[in-house]
Protein backbone atom coordinates (compact mmCIF):
# COMPACT_ATOMS: atom_id res chain seq x y z
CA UNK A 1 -29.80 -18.41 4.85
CA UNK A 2 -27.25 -20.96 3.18
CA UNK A 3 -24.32 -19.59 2.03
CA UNK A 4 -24.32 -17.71 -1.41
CA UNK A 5 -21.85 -20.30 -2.92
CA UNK A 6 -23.59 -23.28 -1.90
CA UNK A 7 -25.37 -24.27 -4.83
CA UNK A 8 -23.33 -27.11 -5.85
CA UNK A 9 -22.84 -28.75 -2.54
CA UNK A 10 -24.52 -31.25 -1.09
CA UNK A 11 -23.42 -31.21 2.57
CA UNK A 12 -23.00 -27.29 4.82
CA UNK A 13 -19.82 -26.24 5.64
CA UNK A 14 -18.42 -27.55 8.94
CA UNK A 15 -18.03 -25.31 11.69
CA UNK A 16 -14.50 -25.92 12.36
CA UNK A 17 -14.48 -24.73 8.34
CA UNK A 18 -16.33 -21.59 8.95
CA UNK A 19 -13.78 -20.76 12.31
CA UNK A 20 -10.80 -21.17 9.94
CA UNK A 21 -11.95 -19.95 6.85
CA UNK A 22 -13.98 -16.85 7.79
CA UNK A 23 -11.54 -13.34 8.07
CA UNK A 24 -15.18 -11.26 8.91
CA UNK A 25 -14.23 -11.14 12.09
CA UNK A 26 -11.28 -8.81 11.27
CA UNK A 27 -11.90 -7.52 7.73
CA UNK A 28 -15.28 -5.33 8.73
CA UNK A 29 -12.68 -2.71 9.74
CA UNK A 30 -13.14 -2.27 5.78
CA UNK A 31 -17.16 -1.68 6.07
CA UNK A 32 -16.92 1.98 4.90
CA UNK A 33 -15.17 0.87 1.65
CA UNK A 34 -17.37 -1.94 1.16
CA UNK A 35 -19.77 0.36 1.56
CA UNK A 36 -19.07 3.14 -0.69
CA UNK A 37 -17.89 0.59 -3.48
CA UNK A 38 -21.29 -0.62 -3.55
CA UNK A 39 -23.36 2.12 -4.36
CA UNK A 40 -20.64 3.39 -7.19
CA UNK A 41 -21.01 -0.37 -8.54
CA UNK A 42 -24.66 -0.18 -8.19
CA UNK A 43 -24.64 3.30 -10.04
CA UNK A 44 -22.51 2.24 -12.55
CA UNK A 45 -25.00 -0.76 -13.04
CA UNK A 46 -27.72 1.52 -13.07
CA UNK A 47 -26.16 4.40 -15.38
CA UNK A 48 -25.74 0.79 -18.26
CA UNK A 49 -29.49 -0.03 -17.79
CA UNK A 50 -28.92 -2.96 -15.46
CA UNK A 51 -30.69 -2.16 -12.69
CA UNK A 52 -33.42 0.12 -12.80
CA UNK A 53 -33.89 3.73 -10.93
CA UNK A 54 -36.10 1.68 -8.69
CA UNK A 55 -33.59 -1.08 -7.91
CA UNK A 56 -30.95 1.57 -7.54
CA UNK A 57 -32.95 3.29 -4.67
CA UNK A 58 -33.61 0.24 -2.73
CA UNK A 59 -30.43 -0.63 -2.82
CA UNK A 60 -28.75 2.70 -1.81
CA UNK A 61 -31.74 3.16 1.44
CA UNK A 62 -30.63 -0.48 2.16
CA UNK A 63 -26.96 -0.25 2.26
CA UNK A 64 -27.82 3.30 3.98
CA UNK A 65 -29.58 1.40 6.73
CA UNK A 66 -26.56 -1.37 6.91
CA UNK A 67 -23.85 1.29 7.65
CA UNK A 68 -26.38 2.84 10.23
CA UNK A 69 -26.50 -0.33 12.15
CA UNK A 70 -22.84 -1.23 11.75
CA UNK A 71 -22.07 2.46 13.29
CA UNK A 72 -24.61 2.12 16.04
CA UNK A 73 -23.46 -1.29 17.20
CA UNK A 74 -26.65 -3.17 16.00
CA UNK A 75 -25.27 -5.07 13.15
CA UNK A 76 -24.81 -9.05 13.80
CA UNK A 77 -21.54 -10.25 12.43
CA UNK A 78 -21.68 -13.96 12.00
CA UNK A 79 -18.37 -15.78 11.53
CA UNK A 80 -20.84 -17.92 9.04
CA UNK A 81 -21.25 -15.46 6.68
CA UNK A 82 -16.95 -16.09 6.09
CA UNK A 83 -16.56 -12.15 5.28
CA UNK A 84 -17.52 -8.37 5.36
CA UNK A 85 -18.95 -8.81 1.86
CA UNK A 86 -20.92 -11.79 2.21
CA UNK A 87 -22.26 -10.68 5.94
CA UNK A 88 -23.10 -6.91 4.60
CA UNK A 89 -25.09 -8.48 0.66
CA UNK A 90 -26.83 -11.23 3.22
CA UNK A 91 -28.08 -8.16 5.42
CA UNK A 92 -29.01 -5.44 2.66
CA UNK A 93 -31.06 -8.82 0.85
CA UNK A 94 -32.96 -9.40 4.37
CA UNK A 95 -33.87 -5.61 4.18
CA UNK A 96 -34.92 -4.82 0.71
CA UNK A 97 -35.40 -8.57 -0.80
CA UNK A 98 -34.50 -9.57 -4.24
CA UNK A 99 -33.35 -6.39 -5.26
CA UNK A 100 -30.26 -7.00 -2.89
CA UNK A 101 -29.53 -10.24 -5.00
CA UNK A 102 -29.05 -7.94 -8.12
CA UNK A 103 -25.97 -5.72 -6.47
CA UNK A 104 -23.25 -8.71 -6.96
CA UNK A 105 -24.02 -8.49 -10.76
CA UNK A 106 -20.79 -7.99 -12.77
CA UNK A 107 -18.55 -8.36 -10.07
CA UNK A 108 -17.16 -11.05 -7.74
CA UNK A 109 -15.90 -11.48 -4.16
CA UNK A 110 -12.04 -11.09 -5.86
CA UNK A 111 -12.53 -7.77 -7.37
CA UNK A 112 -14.72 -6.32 -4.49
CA UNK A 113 -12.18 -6.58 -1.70
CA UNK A 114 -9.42 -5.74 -4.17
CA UNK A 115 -11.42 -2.56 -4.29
CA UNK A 116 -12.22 -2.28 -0.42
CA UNK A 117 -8.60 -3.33 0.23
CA UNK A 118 -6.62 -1.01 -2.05
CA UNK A 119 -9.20 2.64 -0.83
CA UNK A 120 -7.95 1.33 2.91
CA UNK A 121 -4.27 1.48 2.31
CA UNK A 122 -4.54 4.71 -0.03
CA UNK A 123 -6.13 6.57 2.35
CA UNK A 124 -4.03 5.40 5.20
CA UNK A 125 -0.87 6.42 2.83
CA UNK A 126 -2.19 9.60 3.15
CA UNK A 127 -2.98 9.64 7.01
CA UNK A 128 0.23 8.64 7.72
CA UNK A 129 1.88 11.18 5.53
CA UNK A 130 0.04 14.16 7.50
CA UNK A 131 1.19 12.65 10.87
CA UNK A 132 5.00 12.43 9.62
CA UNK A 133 4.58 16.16 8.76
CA UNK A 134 3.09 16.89 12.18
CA UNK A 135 6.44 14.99 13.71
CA UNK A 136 8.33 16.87 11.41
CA UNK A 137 7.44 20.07 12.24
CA UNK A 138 7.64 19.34 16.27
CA UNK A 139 11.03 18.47 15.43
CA UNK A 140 11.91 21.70 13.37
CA UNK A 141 10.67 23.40 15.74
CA UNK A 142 13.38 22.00 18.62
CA UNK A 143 15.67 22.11 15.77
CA UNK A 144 15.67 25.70 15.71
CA UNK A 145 16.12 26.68 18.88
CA UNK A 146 19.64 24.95 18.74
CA UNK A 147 21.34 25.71 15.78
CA UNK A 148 24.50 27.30 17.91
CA UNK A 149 23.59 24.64 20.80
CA UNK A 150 27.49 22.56 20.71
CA UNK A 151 26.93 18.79 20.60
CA UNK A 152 29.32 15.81 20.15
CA UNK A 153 28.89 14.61 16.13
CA UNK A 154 29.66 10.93 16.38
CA UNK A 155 30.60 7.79 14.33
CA UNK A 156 30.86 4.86 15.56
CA UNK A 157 29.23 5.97 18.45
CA UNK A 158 32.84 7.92 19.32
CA UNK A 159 33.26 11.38 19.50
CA UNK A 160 34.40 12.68 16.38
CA UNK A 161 33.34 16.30 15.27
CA UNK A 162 31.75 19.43 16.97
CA UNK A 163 28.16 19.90 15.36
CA UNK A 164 25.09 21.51 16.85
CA UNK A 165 21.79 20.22 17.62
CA UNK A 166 19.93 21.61 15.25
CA UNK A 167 21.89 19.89 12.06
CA UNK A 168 21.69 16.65 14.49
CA UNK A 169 17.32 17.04 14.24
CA UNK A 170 18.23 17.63 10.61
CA UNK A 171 19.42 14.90 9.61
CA UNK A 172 16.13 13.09 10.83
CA UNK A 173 14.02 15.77 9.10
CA UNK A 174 15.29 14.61 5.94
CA UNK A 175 14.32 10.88 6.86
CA UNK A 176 11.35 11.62 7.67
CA UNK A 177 10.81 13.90 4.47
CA UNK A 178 11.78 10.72 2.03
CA UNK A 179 9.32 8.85 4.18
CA UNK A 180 5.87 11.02 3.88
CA UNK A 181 7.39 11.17 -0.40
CA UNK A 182 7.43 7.09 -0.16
CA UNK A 183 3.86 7.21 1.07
CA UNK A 184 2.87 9.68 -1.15
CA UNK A 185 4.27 8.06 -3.86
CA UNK A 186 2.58 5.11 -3.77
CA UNK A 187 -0.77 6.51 -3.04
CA UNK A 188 -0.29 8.03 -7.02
CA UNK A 189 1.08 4.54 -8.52
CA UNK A 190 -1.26 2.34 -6.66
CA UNK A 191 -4.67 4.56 -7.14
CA UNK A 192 -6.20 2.46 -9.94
CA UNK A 193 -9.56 0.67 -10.00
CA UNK A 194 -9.92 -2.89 -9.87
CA UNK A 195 -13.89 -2.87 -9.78
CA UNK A 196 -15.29 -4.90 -12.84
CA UNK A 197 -12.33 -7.30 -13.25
CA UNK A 198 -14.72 -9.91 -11.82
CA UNK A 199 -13.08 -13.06 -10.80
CA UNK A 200 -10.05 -12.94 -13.12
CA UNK A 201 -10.80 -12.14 -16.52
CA UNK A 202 -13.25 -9.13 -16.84
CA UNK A 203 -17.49 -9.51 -17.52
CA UNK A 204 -19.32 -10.25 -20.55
CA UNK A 205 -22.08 -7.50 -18.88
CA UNK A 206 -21.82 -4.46 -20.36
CA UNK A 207 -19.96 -2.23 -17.34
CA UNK A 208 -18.44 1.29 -17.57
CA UNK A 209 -15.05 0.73 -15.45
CA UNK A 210 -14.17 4.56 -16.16
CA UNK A 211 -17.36 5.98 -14.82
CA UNK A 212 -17.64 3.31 -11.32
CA UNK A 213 -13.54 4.41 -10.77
CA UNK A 214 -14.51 8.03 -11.15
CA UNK A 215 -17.33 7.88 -8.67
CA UNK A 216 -14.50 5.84 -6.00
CA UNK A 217 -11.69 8.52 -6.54
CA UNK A 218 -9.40 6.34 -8.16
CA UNK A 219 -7.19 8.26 -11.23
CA UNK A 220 -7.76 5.21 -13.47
CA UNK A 221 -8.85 1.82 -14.05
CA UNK A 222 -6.66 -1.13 -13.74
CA UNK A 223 -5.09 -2.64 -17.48
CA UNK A 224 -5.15 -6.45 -16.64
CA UNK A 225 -7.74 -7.74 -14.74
CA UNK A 226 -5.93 -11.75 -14.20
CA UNK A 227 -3.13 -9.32 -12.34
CA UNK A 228 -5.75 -6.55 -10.86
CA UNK A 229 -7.14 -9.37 -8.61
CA UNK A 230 -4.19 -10.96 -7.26
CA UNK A 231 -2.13 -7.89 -6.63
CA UNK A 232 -1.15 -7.24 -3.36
CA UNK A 233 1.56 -4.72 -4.19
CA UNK A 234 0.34 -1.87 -2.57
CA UNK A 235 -0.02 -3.66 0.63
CA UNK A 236 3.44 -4.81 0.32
CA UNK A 237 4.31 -0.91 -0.24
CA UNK A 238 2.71 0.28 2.58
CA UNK A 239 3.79 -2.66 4.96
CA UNK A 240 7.43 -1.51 3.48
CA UNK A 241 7.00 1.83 3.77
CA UNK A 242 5.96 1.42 7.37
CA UNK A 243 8.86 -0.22 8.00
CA UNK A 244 11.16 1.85 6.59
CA UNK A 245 9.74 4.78 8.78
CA UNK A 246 10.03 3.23 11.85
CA UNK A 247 13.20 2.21 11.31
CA UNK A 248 13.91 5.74 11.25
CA UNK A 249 12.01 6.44 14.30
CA UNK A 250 13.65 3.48 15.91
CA UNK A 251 17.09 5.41 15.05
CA UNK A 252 15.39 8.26 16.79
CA UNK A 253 14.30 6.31 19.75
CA UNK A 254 17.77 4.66 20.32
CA UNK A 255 19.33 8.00 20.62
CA UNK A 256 16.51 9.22 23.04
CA UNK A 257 17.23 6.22 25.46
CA UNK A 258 21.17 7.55 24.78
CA UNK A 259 20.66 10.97 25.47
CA UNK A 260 18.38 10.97 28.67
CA UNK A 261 20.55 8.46 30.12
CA UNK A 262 22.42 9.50 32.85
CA UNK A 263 25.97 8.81 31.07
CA UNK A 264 24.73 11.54 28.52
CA UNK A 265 22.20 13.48 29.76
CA UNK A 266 21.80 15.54 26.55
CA UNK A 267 17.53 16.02 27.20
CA UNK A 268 14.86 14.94 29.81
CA UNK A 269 12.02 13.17 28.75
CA UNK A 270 9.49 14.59 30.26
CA UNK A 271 7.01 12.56 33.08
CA UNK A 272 3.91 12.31 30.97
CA UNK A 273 5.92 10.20 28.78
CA UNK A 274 8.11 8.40 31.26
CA UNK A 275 7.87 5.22 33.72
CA UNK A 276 8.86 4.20 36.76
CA UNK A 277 9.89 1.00 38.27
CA UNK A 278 8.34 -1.48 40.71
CA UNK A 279 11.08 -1.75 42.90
CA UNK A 280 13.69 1.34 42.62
CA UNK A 281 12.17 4.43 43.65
CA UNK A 282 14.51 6.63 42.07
CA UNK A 283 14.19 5.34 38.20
CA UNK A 284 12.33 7.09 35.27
CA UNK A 285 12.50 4.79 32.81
CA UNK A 286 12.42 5.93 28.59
CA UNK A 287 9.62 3.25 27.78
CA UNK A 288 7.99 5.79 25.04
CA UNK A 289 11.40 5.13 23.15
CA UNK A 290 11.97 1.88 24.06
CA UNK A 291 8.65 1.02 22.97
CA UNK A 292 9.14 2.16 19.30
CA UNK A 293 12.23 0.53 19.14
CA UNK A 294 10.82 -3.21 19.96
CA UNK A 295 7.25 -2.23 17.46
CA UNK A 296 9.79 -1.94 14.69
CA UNK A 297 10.43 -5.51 14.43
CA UNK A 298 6.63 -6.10 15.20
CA UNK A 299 6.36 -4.27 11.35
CA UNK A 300 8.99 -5.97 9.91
CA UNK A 301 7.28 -9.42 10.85
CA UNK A 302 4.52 -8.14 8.97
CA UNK A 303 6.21 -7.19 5.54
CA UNK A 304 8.26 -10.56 5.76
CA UNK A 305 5.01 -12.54 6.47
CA UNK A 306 3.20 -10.70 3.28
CA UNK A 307 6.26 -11.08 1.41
CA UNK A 308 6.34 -14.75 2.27
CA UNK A 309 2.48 -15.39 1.33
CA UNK A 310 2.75 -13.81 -2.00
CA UNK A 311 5.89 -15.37 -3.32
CA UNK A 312 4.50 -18.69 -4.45
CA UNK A 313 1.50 -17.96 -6.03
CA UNK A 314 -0.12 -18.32 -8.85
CA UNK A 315 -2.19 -16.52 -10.70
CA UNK A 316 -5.24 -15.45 -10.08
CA UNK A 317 -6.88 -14.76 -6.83
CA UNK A 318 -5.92 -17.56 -3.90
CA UNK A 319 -6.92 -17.99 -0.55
CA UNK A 320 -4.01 -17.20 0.93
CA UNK A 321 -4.37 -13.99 -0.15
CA UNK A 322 -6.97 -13.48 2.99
CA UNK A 323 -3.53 -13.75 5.20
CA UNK A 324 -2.73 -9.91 3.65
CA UNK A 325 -5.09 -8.12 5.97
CA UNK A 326 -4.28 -8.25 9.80
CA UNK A 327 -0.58 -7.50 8.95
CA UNK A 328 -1.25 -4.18 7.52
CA UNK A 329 -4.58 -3.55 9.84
CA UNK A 330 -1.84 -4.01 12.33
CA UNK A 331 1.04 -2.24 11.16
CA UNK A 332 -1.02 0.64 10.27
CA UNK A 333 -2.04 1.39 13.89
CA UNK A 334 1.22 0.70 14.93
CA UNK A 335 2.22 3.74 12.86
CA UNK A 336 -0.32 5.51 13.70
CA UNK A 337 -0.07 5.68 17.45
CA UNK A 338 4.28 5.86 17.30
CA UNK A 339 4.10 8.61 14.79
CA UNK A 340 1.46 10.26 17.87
CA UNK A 341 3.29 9.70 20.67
CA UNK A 342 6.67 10.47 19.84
CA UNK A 343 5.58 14.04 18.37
CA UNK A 344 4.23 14.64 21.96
CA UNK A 345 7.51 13.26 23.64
CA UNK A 346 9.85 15.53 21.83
CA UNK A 347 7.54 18.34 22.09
CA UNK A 348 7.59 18.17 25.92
CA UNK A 349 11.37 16.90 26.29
CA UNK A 350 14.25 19.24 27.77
CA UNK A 351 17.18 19.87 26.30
CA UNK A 352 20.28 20.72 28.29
CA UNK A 353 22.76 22.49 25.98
CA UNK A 354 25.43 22.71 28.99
CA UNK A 355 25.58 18.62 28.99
CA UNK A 356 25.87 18.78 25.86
CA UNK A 357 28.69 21.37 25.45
CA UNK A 358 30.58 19.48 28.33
CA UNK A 359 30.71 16.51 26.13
CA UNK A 360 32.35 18.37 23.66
CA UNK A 361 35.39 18.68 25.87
CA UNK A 362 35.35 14.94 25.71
CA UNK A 363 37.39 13.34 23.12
CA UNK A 364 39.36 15.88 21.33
CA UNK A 365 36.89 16.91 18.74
CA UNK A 366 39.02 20.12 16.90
CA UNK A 367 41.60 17.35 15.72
CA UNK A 368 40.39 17.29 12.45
CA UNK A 369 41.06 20.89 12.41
CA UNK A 370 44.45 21.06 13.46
CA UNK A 371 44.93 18.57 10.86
CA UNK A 372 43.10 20.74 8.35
CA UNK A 373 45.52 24.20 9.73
CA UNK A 374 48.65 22.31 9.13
CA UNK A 375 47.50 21.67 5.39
CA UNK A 376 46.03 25.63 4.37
CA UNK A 377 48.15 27.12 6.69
CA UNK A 378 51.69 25.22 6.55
CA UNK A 379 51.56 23.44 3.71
CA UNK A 380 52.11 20.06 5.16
CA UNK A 381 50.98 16.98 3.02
CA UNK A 382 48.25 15.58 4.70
CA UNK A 383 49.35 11.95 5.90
CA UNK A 384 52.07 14.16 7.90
CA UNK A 385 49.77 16.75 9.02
CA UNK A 386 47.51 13.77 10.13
CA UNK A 387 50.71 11.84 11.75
CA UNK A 388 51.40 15.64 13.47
CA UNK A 389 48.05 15.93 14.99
CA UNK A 390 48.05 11.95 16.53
CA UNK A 391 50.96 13.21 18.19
CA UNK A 392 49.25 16.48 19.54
CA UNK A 393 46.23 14.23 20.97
CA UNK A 394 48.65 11.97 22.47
CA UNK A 395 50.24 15.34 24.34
CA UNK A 396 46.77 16.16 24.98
CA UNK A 397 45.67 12.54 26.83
CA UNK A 398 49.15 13.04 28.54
CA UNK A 399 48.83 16.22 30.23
CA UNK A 400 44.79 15.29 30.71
CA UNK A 401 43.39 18.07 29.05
CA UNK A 402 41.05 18.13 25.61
CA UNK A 403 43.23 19.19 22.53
CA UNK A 404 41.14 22.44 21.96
CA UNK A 405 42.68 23.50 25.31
CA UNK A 406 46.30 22.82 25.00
CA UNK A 407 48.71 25.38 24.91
CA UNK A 408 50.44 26.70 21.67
CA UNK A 409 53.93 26.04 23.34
CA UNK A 410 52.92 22.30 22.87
CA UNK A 411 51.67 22.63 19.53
CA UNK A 412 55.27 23.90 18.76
CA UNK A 413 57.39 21.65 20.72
CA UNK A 414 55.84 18.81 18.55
CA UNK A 415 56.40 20.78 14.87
CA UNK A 416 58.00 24.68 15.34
CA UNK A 417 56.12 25.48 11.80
CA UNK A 418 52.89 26.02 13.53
CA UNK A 419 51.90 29.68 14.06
CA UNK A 420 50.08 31.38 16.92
CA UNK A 421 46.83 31.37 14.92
CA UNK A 422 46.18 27.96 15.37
CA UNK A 423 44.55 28.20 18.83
CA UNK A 424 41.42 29.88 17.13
CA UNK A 425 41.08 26.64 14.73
CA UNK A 426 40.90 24.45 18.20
CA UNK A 427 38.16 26.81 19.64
CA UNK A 428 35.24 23.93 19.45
CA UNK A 429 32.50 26.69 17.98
CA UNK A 430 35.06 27.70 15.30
CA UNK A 431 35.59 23.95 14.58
CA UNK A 432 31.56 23.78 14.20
CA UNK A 433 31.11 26.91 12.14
CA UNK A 434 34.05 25.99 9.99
CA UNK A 435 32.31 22.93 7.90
CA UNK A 436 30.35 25.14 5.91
CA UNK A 437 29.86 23.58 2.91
CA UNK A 438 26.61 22.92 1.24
CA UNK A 439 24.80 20.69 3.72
CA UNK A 440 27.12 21.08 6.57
CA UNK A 441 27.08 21.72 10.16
CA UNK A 442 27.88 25.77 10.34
CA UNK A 443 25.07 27.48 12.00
CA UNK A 444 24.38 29.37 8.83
CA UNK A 445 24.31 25.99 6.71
CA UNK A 446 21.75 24.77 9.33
CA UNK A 447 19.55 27.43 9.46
CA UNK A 448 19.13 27.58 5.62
CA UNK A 449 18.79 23.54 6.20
CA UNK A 450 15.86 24.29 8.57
CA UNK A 451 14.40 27.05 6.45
CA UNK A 452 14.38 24.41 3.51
CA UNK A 453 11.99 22.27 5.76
CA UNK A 454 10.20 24.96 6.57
CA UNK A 455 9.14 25.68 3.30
CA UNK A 456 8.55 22.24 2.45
CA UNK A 457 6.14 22.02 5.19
CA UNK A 458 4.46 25.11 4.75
CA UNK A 459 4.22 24.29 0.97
CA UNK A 460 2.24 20.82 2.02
CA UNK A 461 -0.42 22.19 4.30
């Protein structure tokens, strides 16, 4: 069969044409969608009187048939046929005739994958979404465990303030919690129909865009068809959503490799998601982590390559539009299987509170708080109270000891107005359970933290 555009040429395509024009080799992934937005195109046809009952049934037994030999392996994809929606009309016209040639009515090749296109991403939105919540609550569920467990609160990647564990998982709860409401945002703005926009600028057939959008799902129909058609917005929001997610997880991962180093030694990984090495018997190596880390960048390629197609232009539909699919194909099972695997590597990771607690003593983590004493409890200015404390660390490093175990007769030697109550302001679990302000690190302030992702979890099943 020639191809369905080639009335007005004279000569066939060339094959080296067909190899780098066709995308069916990648874009049948979107055969379901195809699918299902021709039979609500055909209904909608048939609902306006143009096709008859008759023509309606042939054509829904003989896209019935197509997706039945697509599933079973039978279906012949020919790189001829340039894409999903040429190769799947060619087949449903060799299996019910004529009638097949009717189905394309009111519609065109730039609407039809618009349609196909957009039901992909905004039901992978929603995928995605319920596998951040499953990593969420994996994490929650560590996070509670450890809301007294003593751990090293850095910046810089210093050791600056006593915190515990379980505001540590926090603060990646709350990533990942603005992440599934990204995704879940854009599935609501970007759920509008771009079936019977045609090539560009609507159909002079008389089509009910309400009734076809109704049958797909979608909450409404598109408002300008010359935009509807060359819009690749949502793909750019879920390519950037993506992104922004694993470079959350990425975050994540980099303190994993950190942490089940030996240097650290905060948590195990556990074997089933561990290597080894080739040569030195001895290593277990954090490739689960490392993994993520280096498919972050593999996403961001993706956004910046969309980004880069799209900025130049014009309207309506272009070819280059074709170049949005393998990005996002790509990305999306990128997410997919890092969101998977490190759930399962957290669930089954160790924690080792002593290592942790250990590292406390490393670094003089209470200064803060002797600084904070000498301001309540003296009334000391605090520029002085912080030049006081500097020299209490410096008596600390000198006699080799961590501030939150030096002795009061030190304290006073350096400034006689501090009082014998100070030494409970050094103890490292006061120091933690002090910051209790909204949001903070106290074990209360964490647990209510926890319970508020509880409930937001709960509240989302």
């Amino acid at each position: 069969m020639e191809k369905m555009w080639s009335g007005r040429f004279l000569a066939s395509a060339s094959n080296l044409l067909d190899r780098f024009n066709a995308s069916i080799m990648y874009d049948r992934k979107l055969y379901r969608e195809d699918i299902e937005g021709s039979l609500a195109h055909a209904q909608m046809l048939a609902k306006q009187g143009i096709l008859t009952k008759d023509e309606l049934k042939q054509i829904q037994d003989g896209l019935a048939q197509v997706k039945k030999e697509i599933e079973s392996g039978e279906f012949v994809w020919n790189i001829s046929d340039e894409d999903l929606h040429m190769g799947i009309e060619k087949r449903l016209t060799q299996i019910i005739g004529d009638t097949g040639k009717k189905l394309h009515t009111a519609r065109s090749r730039n609407d039809q994958v618009a349609v196909d296109f957009r039901r992909y991403v905004l039901r992978k939105n929603l995928e995605i979404a319920k596998l951040l919540k499953a990593l969420m609550q994996e994490i929650l569920t560590v996070a509670q465990q450890h809301t007294e467990t003593l751990l090293p609160g850095m910046t810089h990647l210093q050791h600056a303030q006593p915190i515990n564990f379980g505001f540590h998982l926090g603060a990646y709860l709350s990533m990942f919690k603005r992440d599934i409401e990204r995704f879940e945002s854009s599935y609501v703005r970007n759920n509008i129909s771009p079936l019977g926009c045609a090539a560009l600028a609507g159909t002079p057939h008389n089509i009910d865009r309400e009734y076809s959008a109704q049958l797909l799902g979608f909450d409404s129909v598109s408002v300008n068809c010359l935009d509807t058609v060359s819009d690749r917005d949502f793909a750019l929001e879920i390519l950037f959503n993506i992104s922004t997610m694993m470079m959350h997880i990425s975050r994540l991962s980099e303190e994993l490799v950190l942490w089940s180093s030996y240097e650290f030694g905060f948590i195990e990984l556990s074997d089933e998601y561990s290597t080894g090495s080739s040569i030195m018997p001895q290593k277990k190596n954090p490739d689960v982590p490392e993994l993520l880390r280096g498919k972050t960048g593999r996403v961001y390629g993706a956004l910046v390559g969309l980004l880069t197609v799209m900025k130049g232009l014009p309207l309506a539909y272009n070819k280059d539009t074709q170049e949005d699919k393998e990005g996002v194909f790509d990305s999306v099972e990128t997410a997919e299987i890092s969101l998977e695997i490190l759930k399962e590597a957290i669930k089954t990771m160790q924690v080792k509170p002593q290592n942790m607690q250990s590292a406390c003593k490393v670094g003089h983590l209470s200064a803060t708080d002797l600084a904070d004493y000498l301001v309540e409890k003296c009334n000391i200015p605090f520029r002085e109270a912080h030049f006081i404390t500097g020299k209490a660390v410096a008596k600390s490093e000198e006699l080799g000891i961590d501030l939150s175990d030096i002795e009061l007769k030190y304290l006073q030697e350096i400034d006689e107005r501090i009082g014998e109550d100070v030494l409970e302001f050094l103890v490292l679990e006061n120091s933690m359970n002090a910051r209790r302000s909204q949001g903070g690190t106290a074990t209360q302030r964490t647990k209510e933290q926890l319970d508020y992702f509880k409930k937001y979890l709960e509240e989302k099943k």
